[in-house]
PDB file of N, CA and C in Angstrom:
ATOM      1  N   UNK A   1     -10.401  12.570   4.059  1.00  0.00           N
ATOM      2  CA  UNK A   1     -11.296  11.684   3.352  1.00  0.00           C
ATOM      3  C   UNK A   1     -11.635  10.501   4.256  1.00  0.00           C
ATOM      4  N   UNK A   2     -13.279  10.462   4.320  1.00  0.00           N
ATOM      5  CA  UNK A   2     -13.146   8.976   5.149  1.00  0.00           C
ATOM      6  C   UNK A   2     -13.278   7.668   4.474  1.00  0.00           C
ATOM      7  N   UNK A   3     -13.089   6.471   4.896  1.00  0.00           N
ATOM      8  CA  UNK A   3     -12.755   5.586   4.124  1.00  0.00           C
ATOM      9  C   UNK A   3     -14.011   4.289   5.091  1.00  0.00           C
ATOM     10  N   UNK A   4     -14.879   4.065   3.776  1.00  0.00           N
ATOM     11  CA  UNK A   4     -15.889   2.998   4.271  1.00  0.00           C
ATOM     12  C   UNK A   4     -14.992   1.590   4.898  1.00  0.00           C
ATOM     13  N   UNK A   5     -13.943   1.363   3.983  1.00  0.00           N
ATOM     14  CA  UNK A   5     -12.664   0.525   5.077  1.00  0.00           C
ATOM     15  C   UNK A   5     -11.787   0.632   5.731  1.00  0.00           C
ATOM     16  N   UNK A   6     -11.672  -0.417   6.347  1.00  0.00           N
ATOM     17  CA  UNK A   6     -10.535  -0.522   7.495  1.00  0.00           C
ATOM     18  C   UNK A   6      -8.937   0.350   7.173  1.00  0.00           C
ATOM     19  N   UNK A   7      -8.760   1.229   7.490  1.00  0.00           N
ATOM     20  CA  UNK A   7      -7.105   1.728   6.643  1.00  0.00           C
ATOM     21  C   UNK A   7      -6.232   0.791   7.201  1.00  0.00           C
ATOM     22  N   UNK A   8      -6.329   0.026   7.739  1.00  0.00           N
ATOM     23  CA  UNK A   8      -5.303  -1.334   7.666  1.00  0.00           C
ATOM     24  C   UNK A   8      -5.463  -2.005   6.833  1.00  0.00           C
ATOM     25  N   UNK A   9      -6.886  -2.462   6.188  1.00  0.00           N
ATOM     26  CA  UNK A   9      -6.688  -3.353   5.608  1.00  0.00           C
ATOM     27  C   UNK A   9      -6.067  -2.572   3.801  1.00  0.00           C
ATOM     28  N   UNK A  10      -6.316  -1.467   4.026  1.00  0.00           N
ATOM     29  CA  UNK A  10      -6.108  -0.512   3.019  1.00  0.00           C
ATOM     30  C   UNK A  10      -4.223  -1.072   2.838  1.00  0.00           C
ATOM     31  N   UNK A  11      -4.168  -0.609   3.786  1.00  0.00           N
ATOM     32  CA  UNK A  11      -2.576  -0.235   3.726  1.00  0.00           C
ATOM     33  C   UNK A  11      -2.173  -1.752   3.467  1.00  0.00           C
ATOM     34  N   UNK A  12      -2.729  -2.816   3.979  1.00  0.00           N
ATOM     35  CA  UNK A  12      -2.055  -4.244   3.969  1.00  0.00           C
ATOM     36  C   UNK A  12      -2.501  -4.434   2.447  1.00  0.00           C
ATOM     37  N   UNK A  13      -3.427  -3.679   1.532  1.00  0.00           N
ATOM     38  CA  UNK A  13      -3.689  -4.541   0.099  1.00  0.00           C
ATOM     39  C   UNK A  13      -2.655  -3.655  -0.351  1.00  0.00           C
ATOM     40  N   UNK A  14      -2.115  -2.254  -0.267  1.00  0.00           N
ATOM     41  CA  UNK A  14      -1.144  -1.473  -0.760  1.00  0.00           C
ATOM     42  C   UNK A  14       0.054  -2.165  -1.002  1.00  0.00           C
ATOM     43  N   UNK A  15       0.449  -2.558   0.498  1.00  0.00           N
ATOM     44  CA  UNK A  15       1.789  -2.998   0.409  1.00  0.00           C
ATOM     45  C   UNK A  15       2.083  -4.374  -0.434  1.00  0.00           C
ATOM     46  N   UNK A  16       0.752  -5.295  -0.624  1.00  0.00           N
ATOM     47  CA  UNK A  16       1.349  -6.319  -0.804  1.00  0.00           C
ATOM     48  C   UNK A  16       1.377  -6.488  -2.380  1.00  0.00           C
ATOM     49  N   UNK A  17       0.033  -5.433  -2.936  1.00  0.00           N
ATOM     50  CA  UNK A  17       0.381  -4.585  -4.239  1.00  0.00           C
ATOM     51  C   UNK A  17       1.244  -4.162  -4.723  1.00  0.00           C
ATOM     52  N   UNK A  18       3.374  -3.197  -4.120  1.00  0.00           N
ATOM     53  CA  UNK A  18       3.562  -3.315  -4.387  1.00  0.00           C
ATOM     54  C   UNK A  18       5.046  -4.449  -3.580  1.00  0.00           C
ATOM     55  N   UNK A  19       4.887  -5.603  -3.569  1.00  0.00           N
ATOM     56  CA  UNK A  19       5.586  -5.899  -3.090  1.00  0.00           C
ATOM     57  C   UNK A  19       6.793  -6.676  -4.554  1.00  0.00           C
ATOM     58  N   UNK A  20       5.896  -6.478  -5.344  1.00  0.00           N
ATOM     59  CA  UNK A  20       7.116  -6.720  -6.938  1.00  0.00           C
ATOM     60  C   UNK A  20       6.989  -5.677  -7.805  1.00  0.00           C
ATOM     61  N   UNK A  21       6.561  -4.448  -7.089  1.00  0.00           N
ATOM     62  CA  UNK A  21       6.836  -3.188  -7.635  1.00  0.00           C
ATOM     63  C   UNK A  21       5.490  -2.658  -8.769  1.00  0.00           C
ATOM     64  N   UNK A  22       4.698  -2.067  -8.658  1.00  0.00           N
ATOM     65  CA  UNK A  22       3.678  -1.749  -9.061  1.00  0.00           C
ATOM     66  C   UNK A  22       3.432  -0.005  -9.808  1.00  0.00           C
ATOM     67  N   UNK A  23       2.814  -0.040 -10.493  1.00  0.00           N
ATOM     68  CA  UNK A  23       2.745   1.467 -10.864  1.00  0.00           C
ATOM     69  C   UNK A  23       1.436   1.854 -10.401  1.00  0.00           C
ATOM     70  N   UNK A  24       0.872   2.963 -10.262  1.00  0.00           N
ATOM     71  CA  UNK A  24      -0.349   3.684  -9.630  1.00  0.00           C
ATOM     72  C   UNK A  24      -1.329   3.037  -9.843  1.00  0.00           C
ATOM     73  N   UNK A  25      -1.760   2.883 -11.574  1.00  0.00           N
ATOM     74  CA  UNK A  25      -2.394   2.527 -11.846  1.00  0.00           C
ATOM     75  C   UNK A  25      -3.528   1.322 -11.584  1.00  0.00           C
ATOM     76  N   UNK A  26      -1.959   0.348 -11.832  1.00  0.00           N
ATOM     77  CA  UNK A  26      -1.972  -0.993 -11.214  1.00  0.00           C
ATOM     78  C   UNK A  26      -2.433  -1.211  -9.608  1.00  0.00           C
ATOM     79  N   UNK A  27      -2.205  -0.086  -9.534  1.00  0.00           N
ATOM     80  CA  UNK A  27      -2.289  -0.298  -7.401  1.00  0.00           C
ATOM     81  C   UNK A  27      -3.592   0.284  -7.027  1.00  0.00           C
ATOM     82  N   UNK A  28      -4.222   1.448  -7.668  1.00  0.00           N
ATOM     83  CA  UNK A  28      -5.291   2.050  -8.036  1.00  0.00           C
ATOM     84  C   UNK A  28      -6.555   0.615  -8.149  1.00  0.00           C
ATOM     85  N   UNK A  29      -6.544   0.123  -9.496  1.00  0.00           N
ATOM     86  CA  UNK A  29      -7.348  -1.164  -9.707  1.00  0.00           C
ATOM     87  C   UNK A  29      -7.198  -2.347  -8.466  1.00  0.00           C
ATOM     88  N   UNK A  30      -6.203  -3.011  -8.320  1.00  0.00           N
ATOM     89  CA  UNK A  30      -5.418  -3.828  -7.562  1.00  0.00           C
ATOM     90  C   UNK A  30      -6.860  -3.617  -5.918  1.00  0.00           C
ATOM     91  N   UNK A  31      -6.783  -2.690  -5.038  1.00  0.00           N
ATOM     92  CA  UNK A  31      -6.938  -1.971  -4.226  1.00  0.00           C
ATOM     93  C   UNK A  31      -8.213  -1.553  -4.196  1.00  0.00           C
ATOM     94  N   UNK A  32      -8.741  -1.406  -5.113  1.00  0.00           N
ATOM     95  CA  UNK A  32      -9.942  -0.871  -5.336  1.00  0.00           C
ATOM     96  C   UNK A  32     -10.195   0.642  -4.918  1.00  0.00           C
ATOM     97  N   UNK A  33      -9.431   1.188  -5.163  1.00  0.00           N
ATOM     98  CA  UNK A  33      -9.402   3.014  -5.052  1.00  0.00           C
ATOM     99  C   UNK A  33      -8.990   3.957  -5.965  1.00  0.00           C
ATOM    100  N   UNK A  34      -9.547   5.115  -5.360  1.00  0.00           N
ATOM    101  CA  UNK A  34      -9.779   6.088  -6.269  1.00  0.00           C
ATOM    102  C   UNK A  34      -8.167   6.843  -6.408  1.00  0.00           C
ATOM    103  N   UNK A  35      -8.229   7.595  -6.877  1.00  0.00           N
ATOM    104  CA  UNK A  35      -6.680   8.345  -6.957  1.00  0.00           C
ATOM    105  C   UNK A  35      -6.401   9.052  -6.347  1.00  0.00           C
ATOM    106  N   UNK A  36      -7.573   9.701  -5.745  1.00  0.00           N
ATOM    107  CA  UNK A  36      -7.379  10.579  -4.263  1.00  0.00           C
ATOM    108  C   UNK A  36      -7.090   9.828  -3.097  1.00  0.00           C
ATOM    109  N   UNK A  37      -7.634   8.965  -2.968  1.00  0.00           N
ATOM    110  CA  UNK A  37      -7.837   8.249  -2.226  1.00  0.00           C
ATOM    111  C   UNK A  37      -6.052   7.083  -1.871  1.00  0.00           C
ATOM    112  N   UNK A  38      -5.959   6.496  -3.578  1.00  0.00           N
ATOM    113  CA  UNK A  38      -4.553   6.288  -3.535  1.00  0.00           C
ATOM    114  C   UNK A  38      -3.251   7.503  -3.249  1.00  0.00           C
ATOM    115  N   UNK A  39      -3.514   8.566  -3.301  1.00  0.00           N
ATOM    116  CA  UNK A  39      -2.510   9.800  -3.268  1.00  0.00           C
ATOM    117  C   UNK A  39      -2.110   9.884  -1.537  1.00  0.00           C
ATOM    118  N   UNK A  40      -3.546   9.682  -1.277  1.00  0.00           N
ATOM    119  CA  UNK A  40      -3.363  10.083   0.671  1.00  0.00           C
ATOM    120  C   UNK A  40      -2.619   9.000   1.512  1.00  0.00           C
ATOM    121  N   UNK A  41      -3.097   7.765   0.819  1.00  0.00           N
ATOM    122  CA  UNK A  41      -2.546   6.121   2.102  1.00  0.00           C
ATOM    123  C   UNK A  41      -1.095   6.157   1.350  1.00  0.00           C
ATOM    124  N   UNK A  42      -1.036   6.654   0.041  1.00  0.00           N
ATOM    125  CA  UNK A  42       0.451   6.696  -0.485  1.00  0.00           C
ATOM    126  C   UNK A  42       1.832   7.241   0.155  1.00  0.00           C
ATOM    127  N   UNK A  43       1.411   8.605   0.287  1.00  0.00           N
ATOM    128  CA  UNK A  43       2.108   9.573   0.686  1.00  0.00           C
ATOM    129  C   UNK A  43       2.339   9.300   2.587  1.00  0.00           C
ATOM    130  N   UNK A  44       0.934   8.858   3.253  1.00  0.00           N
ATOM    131  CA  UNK A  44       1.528   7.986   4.435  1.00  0.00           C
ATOM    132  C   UNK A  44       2.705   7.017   4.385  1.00  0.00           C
ATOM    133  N   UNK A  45       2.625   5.754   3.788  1.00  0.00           N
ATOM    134  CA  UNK A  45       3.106   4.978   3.614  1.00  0.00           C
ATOM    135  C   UNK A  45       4.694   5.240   3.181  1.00  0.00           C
ATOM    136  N   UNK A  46       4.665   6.128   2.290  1.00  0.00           N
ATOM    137  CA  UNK A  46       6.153   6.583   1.899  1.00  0.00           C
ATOM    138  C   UNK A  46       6.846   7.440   3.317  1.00  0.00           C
ATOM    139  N   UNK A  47       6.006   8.203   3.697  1.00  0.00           N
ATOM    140  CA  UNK A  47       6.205   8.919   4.918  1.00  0.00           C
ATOM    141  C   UNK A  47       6.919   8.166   5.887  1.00  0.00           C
ATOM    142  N   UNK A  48       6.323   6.741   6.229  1.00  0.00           N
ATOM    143  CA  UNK A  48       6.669   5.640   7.115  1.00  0.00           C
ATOM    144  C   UNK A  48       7.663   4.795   6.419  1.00  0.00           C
ATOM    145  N   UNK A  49       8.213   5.074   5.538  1.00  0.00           N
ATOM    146  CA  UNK A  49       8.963   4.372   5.100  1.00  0.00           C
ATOM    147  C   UNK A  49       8.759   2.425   5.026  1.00  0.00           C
ATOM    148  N   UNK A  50       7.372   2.739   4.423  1.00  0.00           N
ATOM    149  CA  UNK A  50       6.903   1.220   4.146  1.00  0.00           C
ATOM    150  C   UNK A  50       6.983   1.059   2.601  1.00  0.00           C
ATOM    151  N   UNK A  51       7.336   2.268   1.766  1.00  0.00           N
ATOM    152  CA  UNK A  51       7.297   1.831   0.393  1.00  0.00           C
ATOM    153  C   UNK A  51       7.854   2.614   0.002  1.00  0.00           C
ATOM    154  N   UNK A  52       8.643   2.611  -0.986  1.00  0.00           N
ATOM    155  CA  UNK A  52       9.818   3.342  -1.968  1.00  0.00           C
ATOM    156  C   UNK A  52       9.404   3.959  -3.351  1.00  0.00           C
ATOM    157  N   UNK A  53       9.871   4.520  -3.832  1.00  0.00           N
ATOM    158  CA  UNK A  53       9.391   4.987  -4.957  1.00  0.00           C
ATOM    159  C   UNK A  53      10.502   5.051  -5.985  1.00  0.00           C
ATOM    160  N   UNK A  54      10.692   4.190  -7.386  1.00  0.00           N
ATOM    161  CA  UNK A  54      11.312   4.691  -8.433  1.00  0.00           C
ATOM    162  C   UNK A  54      11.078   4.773  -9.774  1.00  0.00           C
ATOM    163  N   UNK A  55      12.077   5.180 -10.198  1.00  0.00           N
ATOM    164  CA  UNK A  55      11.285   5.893 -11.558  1.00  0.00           C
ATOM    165  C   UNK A  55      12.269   4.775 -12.519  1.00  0.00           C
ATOM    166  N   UNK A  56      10.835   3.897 -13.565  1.00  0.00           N
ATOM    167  CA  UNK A  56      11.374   2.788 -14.486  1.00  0.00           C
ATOM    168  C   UNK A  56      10.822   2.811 -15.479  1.00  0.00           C
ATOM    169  N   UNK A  57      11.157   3.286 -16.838  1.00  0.00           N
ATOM    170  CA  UNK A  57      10.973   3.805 -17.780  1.00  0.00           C
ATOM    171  C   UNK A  57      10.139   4.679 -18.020  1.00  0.00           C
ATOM    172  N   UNK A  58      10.809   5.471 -17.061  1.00  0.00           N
ATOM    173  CA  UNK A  58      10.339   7.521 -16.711  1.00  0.00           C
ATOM    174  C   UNK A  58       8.725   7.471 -16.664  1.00  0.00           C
ATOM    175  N   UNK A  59       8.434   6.048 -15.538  1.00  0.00           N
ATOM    176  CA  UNK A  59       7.219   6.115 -14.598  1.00  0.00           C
ATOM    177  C   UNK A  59       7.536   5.863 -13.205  1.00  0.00           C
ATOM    178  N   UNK A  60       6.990   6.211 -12.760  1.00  0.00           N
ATOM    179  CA  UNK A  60       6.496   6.027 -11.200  1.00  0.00           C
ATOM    180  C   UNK A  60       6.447   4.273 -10.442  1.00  0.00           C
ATOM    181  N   UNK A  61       7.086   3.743 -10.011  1.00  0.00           N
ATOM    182  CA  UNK A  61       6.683   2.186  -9.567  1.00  0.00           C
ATOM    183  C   UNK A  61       6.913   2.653  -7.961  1.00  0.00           C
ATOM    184  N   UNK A  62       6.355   1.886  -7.530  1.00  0.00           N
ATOM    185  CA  UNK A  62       6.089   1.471  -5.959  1.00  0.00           C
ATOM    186  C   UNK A  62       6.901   0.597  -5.579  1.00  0.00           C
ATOM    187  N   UNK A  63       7.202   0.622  -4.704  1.00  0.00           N
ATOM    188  CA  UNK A  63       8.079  -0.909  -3.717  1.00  0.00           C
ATOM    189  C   UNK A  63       8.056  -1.141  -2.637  1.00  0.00           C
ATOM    190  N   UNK A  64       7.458  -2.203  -1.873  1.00  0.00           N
ATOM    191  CA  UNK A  64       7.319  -2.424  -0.421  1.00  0.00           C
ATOM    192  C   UNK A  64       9.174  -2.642   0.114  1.00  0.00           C
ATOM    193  N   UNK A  65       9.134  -2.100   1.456  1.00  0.00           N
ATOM    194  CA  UNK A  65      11.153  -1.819   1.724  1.00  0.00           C
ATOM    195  C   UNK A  65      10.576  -2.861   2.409  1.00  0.00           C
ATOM    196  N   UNK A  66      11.500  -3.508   3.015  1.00  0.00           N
ATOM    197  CA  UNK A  66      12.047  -4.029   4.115  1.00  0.00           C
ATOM    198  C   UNK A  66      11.250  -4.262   5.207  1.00  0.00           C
ATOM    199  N   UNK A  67      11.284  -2.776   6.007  1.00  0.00           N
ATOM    200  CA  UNK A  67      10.308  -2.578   6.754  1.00  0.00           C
ATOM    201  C   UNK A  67       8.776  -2.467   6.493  1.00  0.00           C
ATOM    202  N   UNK A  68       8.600  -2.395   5.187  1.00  0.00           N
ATOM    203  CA  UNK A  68       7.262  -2.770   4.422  1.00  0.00           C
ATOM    204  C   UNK A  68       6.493  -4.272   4.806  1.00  0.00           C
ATOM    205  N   UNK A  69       7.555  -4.887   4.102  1.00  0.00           N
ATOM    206  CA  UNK A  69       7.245  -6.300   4.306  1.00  0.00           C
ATOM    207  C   UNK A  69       6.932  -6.875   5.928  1.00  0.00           C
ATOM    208  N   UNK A  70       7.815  -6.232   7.089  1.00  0.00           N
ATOM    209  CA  UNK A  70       7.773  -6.721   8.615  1.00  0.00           C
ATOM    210  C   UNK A  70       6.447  -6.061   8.926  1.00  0.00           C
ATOM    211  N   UNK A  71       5.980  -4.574   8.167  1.00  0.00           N
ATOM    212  CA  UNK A  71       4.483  -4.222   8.743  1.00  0.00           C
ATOM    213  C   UNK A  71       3.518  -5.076   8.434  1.00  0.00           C
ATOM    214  N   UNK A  72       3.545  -5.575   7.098  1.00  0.00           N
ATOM    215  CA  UNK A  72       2.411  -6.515   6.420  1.00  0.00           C
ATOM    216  C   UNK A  72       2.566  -7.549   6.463  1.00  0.00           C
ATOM    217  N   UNK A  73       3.589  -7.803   7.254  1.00  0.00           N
ATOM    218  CA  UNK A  73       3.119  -9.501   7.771  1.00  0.00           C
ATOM    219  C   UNK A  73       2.928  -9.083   9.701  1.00  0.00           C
ATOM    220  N   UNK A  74       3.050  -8.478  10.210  1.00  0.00           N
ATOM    221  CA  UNK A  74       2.547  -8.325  11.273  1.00  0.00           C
ATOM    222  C   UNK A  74       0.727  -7.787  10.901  1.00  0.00           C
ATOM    223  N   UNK A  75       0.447  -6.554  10.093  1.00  0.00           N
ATOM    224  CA  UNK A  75      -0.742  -6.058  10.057  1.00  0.00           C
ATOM    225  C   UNK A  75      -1.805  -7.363   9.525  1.00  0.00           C
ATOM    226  N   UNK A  76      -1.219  -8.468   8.672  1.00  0.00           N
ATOM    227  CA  UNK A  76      -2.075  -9.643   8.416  1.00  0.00           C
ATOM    228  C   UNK A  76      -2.098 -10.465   9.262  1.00  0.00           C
ATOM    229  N   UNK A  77      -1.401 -10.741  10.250  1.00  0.00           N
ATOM    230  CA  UNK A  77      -1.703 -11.578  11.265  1.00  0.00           C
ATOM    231  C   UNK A  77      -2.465 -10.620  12.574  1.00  0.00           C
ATOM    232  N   UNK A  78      -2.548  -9.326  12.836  1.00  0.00           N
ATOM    233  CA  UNK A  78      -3.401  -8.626  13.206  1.00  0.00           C
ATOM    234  C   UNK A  78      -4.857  -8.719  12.774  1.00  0.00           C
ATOM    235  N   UNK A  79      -5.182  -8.950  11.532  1.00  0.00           N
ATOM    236  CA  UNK A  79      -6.527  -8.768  10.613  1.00  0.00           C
ATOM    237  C   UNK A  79      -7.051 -10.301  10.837  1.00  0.00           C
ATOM    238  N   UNK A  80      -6.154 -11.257  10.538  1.00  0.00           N
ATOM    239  CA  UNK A  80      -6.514 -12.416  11.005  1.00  0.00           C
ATOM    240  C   UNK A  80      -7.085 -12.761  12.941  1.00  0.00           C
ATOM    241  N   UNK A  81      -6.194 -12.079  13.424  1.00  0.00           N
ATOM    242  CA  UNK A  81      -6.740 -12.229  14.964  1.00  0.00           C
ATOM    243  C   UNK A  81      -7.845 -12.052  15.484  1.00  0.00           C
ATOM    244  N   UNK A  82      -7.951 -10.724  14.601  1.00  0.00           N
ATOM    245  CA  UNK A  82      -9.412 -10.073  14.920  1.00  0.00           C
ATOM    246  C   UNK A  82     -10.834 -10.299  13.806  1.00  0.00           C
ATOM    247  N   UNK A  83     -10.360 -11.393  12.986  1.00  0.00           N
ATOM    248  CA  UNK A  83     -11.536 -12.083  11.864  1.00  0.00           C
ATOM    249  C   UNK A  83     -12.003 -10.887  11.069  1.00  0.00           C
ATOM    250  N   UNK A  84     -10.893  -9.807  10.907  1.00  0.00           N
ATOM    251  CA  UNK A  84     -11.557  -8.718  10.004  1.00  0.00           C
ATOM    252  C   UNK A  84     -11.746  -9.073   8.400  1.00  0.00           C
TER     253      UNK A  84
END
């Protein structure tokens, strides 16, 4: 799928979406994307171990780890450098 935006800046509204833990939905609106669209930068992101996944009252929430947080504050001072 191609994406009329930046997938950084994608991934930097993701993470910081869920950085107090978010459900799809919420991250879906939040983000401004579609569900396909949220399914693909998702499944990266978990891949990279930038966001966690648990299940809180037998739904789905998001969580930026650790290493979540050190990408998205490096990838925002990246976006800032370059006046994106």
């Amino acid at each position: 799928m191609v994406s009329n935006r930046y997938t950084k800046k994608i991934y930097v509204h993701i993470l910081d979406a869920c950085s107090n833990g978010a459900g799809k939905t919420q991250i879906v609106y939040e983000c401004n994307l579609n569900f396909r669209a949220f399914e693909s930068h998702m499944d990266n992101l978990i891949r990279a171990g930038l966001i966690r996944v648990e299940t809180v009252d037998c739904r789905s929430h998001y969580f930026t780890t650790d290493k979540g947080r050190e990408v998205l504050s490096r990838l925002n001072a990246l976006i800032e450098m370059l006046s994106l």
